[in-house]
PDB file of N, CA and C in Angstrom:
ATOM      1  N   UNK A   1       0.826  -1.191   0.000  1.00  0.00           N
ATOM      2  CA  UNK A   1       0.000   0.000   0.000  1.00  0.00           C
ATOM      3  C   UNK A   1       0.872   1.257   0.000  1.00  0.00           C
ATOM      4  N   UNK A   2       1.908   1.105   0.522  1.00  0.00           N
ATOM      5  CA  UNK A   2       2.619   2.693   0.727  1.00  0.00           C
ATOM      6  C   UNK A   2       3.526   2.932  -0.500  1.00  0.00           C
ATOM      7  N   UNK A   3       3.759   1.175  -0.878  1.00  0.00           N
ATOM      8  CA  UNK A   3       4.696   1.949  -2.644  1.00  0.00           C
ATOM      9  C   UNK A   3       3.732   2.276  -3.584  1.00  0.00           C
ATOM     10  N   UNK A   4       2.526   1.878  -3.814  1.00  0.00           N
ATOM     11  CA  UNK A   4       1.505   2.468  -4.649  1.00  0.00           C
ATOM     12  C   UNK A   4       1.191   3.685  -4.180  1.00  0.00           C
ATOM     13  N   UNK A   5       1.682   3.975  -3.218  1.00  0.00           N
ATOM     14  CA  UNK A   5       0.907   5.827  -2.972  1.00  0.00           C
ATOM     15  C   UNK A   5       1.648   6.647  -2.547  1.00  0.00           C
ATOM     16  N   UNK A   6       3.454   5.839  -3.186  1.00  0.00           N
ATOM     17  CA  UNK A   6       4.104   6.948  -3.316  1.00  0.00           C
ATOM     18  C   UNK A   6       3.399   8.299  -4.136  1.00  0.00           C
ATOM     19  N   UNK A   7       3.269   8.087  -4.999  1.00  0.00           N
ATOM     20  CA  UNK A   7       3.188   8.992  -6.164  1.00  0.00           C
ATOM     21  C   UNK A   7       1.713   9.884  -6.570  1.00  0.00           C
ATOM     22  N   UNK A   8       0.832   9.152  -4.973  1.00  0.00           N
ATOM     23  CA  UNK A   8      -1.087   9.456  -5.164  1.00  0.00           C
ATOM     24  C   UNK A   8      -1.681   8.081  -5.613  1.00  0.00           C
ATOM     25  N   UNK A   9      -2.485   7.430  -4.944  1.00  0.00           N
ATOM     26  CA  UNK A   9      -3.199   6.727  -5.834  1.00  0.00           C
ATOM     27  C   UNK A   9      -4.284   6.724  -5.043  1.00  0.00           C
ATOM     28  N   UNK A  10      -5.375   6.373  -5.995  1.00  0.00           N
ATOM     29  CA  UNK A  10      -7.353   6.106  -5.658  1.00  0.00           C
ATOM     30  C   UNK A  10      -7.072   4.689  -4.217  1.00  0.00           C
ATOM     31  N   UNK A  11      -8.526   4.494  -4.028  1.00  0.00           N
ATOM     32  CA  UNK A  11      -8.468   3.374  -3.635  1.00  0.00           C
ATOM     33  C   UNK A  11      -8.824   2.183  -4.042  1.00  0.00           C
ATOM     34  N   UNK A  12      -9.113   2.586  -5.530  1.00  0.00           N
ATOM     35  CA  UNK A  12      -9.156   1.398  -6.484  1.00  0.00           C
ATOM     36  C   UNK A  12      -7.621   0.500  -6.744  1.00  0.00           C
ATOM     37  N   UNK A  13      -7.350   1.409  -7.396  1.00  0.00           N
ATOM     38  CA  UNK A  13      -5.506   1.132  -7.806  1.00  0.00           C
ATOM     39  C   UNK A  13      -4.790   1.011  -6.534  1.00  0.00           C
ATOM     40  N   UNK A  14      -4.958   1.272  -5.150  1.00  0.00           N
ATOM     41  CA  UNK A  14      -4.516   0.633  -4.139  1.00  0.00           C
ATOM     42  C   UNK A  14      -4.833  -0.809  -3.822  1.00  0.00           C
ATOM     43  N   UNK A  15      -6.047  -1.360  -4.129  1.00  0.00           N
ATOM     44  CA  UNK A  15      -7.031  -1.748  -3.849  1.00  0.00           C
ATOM     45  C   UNK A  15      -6.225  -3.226  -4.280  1.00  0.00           C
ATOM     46  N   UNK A  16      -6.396  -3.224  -5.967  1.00  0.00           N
ATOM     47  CA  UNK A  16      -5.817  -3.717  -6.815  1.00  0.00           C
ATOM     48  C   UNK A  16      -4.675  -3.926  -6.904  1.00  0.00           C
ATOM     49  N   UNK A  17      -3.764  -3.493  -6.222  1.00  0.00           N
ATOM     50  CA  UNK A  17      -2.475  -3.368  -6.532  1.00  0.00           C
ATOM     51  C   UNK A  17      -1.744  -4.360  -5.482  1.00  0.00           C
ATOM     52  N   UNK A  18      -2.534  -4.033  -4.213  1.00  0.00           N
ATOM     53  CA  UNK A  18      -2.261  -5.268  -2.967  1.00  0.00           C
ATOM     54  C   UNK A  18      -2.773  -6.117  -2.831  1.00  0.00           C
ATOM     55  N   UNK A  19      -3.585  -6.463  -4.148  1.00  0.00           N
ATOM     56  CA  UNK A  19      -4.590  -7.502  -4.048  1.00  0.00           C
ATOM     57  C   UNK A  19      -5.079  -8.204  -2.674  1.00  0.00           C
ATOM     58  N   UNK A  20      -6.200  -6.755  -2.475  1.00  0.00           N
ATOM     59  CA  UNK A  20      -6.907  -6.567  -1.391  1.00  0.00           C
ATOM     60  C   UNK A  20      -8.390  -6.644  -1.613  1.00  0.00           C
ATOM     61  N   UNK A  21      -9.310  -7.094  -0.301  1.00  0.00           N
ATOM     62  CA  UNK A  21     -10.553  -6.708  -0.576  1.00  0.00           C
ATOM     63  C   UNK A  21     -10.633  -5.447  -0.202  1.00  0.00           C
ATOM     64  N   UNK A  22     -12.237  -5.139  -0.848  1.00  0.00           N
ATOM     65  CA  UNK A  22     -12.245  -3.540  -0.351  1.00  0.00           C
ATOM     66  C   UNK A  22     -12.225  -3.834   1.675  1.00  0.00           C
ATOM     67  N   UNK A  23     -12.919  -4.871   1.903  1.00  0.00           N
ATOM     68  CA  UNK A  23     -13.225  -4.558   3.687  1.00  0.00           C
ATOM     69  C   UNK A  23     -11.176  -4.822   4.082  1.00  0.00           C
ATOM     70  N   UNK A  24     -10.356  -5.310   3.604  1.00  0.00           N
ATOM     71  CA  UNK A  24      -8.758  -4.868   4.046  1.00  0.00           C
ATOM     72  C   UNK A  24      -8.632  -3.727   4.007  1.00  0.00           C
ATOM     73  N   UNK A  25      -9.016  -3.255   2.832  1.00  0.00           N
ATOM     74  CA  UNK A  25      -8.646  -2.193   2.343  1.00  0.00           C
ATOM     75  C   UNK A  25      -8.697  -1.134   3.293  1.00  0.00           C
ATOM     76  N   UNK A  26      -9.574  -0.611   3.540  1.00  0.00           N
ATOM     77  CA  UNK A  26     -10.401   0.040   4.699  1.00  0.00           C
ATOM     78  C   UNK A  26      -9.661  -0.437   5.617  1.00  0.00           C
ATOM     79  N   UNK A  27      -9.600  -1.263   6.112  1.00  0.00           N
ATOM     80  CA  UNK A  27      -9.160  -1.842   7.600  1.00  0.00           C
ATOM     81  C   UNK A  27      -7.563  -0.829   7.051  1.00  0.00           C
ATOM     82  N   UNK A  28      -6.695  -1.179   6.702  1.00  0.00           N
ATOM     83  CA  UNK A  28      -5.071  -1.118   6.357  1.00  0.00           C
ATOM     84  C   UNK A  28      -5.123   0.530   6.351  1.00  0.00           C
ATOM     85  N   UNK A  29      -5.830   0.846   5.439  1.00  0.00           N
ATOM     86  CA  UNK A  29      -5.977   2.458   4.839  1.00  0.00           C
ATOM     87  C   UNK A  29      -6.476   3.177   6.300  1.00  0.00           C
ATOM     88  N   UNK A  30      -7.000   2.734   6.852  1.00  0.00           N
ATOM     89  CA  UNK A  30      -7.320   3.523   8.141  1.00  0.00           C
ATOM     90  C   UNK A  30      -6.265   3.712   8.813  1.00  0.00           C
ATOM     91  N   UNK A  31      -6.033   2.407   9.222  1.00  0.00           N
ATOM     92  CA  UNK A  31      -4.828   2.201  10.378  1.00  0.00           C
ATOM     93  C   UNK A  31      -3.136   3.265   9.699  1.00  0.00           C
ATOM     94  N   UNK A  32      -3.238   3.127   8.525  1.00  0.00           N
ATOM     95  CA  UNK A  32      -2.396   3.785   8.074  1.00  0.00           C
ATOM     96  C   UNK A  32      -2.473   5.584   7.968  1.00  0.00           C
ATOM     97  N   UNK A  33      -3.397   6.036   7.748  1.00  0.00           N
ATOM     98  CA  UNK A  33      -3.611   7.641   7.837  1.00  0.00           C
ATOM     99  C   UNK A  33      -3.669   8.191   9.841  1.00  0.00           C
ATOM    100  N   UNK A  34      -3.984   7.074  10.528  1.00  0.00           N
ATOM    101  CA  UNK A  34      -4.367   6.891  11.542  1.00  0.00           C
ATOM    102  C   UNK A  34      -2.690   7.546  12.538  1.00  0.00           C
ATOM    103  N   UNK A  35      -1.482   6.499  11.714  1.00  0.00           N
ATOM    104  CA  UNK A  35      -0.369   6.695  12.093  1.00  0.00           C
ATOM    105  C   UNK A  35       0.202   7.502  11.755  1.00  0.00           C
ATOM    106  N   UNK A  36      -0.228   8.073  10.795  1.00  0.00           N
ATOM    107  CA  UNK A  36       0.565   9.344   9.583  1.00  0.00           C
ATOM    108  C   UNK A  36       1.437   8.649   8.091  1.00  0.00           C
ATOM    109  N   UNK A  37       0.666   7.482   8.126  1.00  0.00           N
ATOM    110  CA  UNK A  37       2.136   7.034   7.088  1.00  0.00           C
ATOM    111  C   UNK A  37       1.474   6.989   5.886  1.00  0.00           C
ATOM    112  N   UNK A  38       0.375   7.812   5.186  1.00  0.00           N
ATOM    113  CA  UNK A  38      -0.458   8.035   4.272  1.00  0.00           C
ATOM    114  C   UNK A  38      -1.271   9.149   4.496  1.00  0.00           C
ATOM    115  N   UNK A  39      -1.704  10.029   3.908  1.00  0.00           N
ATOM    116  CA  UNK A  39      -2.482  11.836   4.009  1.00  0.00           C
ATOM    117  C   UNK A  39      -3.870  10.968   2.783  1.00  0.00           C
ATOM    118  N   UNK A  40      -5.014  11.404   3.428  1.00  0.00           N
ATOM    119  CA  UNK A  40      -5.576  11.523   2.419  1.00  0.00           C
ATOM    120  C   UNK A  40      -6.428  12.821   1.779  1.00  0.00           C
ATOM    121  N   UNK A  41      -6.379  12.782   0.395  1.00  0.00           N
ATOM    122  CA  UNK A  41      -6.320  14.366   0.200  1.00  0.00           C
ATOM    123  C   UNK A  41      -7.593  14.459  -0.667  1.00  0.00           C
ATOM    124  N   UNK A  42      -8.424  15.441  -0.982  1.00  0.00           N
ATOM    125  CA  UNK A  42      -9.559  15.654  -1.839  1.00  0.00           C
ATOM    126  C   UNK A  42      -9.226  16.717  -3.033  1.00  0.00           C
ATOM    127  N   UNK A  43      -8.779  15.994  -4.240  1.00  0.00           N
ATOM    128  CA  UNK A  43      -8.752  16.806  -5.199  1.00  0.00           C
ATOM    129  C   UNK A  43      -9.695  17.221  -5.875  1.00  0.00           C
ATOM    130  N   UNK A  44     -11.078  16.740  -6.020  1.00  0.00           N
ATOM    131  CA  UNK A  44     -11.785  17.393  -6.569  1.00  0.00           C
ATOM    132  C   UNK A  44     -13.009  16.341  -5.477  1.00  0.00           C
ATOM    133  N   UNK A  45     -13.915  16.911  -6.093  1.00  0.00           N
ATOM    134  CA  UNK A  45     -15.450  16.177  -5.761  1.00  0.00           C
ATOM    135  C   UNK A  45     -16.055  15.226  -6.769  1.00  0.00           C
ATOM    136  N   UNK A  46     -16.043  14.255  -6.427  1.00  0.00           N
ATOM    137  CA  UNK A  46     -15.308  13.003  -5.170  1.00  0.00           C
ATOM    138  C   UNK A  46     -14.190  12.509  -5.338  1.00  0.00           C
ATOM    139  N   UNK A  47     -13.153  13.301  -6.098  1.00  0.00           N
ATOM    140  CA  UNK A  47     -11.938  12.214  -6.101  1.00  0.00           C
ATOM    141  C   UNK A  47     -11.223  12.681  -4.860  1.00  0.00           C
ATOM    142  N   UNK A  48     -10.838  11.679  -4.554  1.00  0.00           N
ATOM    143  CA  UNK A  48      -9.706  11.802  -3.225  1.00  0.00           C
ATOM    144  C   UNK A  48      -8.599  10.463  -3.940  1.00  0.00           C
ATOM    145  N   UNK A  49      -7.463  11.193  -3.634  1.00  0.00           N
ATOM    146  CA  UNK A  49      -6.012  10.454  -3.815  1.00  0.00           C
ATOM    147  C   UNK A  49      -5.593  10.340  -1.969  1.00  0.00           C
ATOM    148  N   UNK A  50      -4.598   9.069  -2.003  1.00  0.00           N
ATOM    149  CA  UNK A  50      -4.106   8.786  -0.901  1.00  0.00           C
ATOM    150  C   UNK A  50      -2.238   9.274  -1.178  1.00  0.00           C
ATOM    151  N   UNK A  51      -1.759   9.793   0.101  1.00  0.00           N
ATOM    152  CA  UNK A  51      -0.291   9.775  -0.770  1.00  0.00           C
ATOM    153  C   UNK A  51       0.823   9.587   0.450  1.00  0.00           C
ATOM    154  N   UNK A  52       1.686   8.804  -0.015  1.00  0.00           N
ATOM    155  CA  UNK A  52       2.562   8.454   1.599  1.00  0.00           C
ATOM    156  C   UNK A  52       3.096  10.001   1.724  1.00  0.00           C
ATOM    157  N   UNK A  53       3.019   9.882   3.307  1.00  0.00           N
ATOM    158  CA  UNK A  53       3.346  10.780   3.724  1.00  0.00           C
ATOM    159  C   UNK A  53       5.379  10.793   4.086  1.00  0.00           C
ATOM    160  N   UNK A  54       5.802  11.658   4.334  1.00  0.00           N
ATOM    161  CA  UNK A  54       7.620  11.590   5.073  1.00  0.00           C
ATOM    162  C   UNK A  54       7.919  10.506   5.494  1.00  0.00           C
ATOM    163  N   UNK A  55       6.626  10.241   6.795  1.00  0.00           N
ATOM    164  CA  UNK A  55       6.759   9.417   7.592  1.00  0.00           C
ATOM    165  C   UNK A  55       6.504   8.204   6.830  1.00  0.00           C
ATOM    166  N   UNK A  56       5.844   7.772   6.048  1.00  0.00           N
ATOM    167  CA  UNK A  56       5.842   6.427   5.450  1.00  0.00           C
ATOM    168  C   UNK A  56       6.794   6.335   4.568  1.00  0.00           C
ATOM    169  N   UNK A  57       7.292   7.201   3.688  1.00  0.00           N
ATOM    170  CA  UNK A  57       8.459   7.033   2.885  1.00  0.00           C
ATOM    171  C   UNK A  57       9.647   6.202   3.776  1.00  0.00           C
ATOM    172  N   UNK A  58      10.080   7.109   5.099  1.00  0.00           N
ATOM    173  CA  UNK A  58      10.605   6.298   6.127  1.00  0.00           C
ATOM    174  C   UNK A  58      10.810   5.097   6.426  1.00  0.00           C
ATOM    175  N   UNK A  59       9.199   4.761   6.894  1.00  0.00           N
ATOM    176  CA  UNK A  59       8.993   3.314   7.170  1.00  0.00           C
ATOM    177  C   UNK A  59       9.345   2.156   5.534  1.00  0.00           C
ATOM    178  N   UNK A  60       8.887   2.911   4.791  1.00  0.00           N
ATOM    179  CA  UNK A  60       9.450   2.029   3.548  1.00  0.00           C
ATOM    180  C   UNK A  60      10.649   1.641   3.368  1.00  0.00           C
ATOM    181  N   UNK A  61      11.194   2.643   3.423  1.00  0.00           N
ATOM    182  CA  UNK A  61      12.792   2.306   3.518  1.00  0.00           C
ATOM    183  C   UNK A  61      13.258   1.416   4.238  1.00  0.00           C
ATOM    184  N   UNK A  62      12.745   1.488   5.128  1.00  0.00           N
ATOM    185  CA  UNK A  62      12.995   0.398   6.751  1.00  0.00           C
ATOM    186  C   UNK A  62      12.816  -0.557   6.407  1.00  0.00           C
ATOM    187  N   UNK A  63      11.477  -0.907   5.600  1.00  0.00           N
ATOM    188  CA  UNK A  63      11.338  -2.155   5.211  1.00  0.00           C
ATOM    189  C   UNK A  63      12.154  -2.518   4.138  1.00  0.00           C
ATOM    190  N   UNK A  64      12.240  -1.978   3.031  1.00  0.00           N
ATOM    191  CA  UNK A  64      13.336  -2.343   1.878  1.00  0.00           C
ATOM    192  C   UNK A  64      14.794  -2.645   2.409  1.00  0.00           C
ATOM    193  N   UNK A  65      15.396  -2.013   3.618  1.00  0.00           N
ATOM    194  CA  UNK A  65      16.598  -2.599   4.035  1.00  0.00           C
ATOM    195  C   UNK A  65      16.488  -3.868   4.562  1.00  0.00           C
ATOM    196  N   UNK A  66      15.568  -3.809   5.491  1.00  0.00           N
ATOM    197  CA  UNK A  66      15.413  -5.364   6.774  1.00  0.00           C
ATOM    198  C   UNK A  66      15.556  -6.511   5.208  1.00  0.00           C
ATOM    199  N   UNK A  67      14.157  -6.254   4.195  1.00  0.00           N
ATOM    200  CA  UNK A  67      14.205  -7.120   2.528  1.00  0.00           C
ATOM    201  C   UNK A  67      14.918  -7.380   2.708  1.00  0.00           C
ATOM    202  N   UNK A  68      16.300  -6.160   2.169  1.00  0.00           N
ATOM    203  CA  UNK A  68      17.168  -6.924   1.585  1.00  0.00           C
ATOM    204  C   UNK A  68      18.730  -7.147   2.913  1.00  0.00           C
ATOM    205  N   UNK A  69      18.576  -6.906   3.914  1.00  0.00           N
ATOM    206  CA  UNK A  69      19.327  -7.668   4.601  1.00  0.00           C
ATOM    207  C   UNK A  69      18.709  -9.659   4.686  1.00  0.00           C
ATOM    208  N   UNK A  70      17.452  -9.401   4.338  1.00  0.00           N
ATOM    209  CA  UNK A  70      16.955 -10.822   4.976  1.00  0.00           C
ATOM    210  C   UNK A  70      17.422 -11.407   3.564  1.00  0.00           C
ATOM    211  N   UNK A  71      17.400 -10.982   2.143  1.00  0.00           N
ATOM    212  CA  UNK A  71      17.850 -11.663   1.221  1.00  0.00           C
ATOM    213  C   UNK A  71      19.260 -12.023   1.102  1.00  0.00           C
ATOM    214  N   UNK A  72      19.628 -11.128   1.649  1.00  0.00           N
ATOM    215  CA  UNK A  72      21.471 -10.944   1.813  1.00  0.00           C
ATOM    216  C   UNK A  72      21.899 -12.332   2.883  1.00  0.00           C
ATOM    217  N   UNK A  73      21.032 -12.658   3.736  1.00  0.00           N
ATOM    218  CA  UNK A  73      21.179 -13.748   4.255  1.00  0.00           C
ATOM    219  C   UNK A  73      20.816 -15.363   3.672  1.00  0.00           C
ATOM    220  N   UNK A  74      19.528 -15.182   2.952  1.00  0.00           N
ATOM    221  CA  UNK A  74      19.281 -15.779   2.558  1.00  0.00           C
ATOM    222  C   UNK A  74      20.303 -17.030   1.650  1.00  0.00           C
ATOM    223  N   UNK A  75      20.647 -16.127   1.262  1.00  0.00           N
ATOM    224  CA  UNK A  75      21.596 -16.097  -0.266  1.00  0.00           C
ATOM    225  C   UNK A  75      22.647 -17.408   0.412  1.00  0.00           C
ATOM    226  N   UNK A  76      23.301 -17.135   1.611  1.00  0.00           N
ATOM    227  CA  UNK A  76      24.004 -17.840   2.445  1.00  0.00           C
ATOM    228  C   UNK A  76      25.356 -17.008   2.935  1.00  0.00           C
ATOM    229  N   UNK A  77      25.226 -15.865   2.758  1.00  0.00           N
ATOM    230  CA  UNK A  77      26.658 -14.994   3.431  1.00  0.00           C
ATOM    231  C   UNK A  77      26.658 -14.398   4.751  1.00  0.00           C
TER     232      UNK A  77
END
């Protein structure tokens, strides 16, 4: 959810993208604006885009290192 909204996305194309139901969806998307690690914004009437916020860019990162330390192990080194 937070690499699809780097850049803005609906909650369709979120939706879809984490191959999620809509009731996850909701559940995740809450908990996430909830913490700050997604803004959701109203560009027009009714579109609203979701978009990671600092703070989730952050946490992404966090996760892309732990990835690839855990692959780096994996591997056998």
């Amino acid at each position: 959810m937070l690499r699809v909204g780097t850049n803005g996305a609906g909650k369709t194309e979120i939706m879809y993208s984490a191959n999620m139901s809509y009731s996850q969806l909701q559940k995740y998307l809450s908990l996430l604006i909830s913490q700050g690690f997604i803004d959701r914004l109203e560009v027009g009437n009714p579109v609203v885009t979701y978009l990671v916020t600092p703070r989730g860019s952050a946490l992404l990162k966090s996760i892309d290192t732990i990835l690839d330390v855990l692959e780096f192990r994996n591997n056998g080194y």
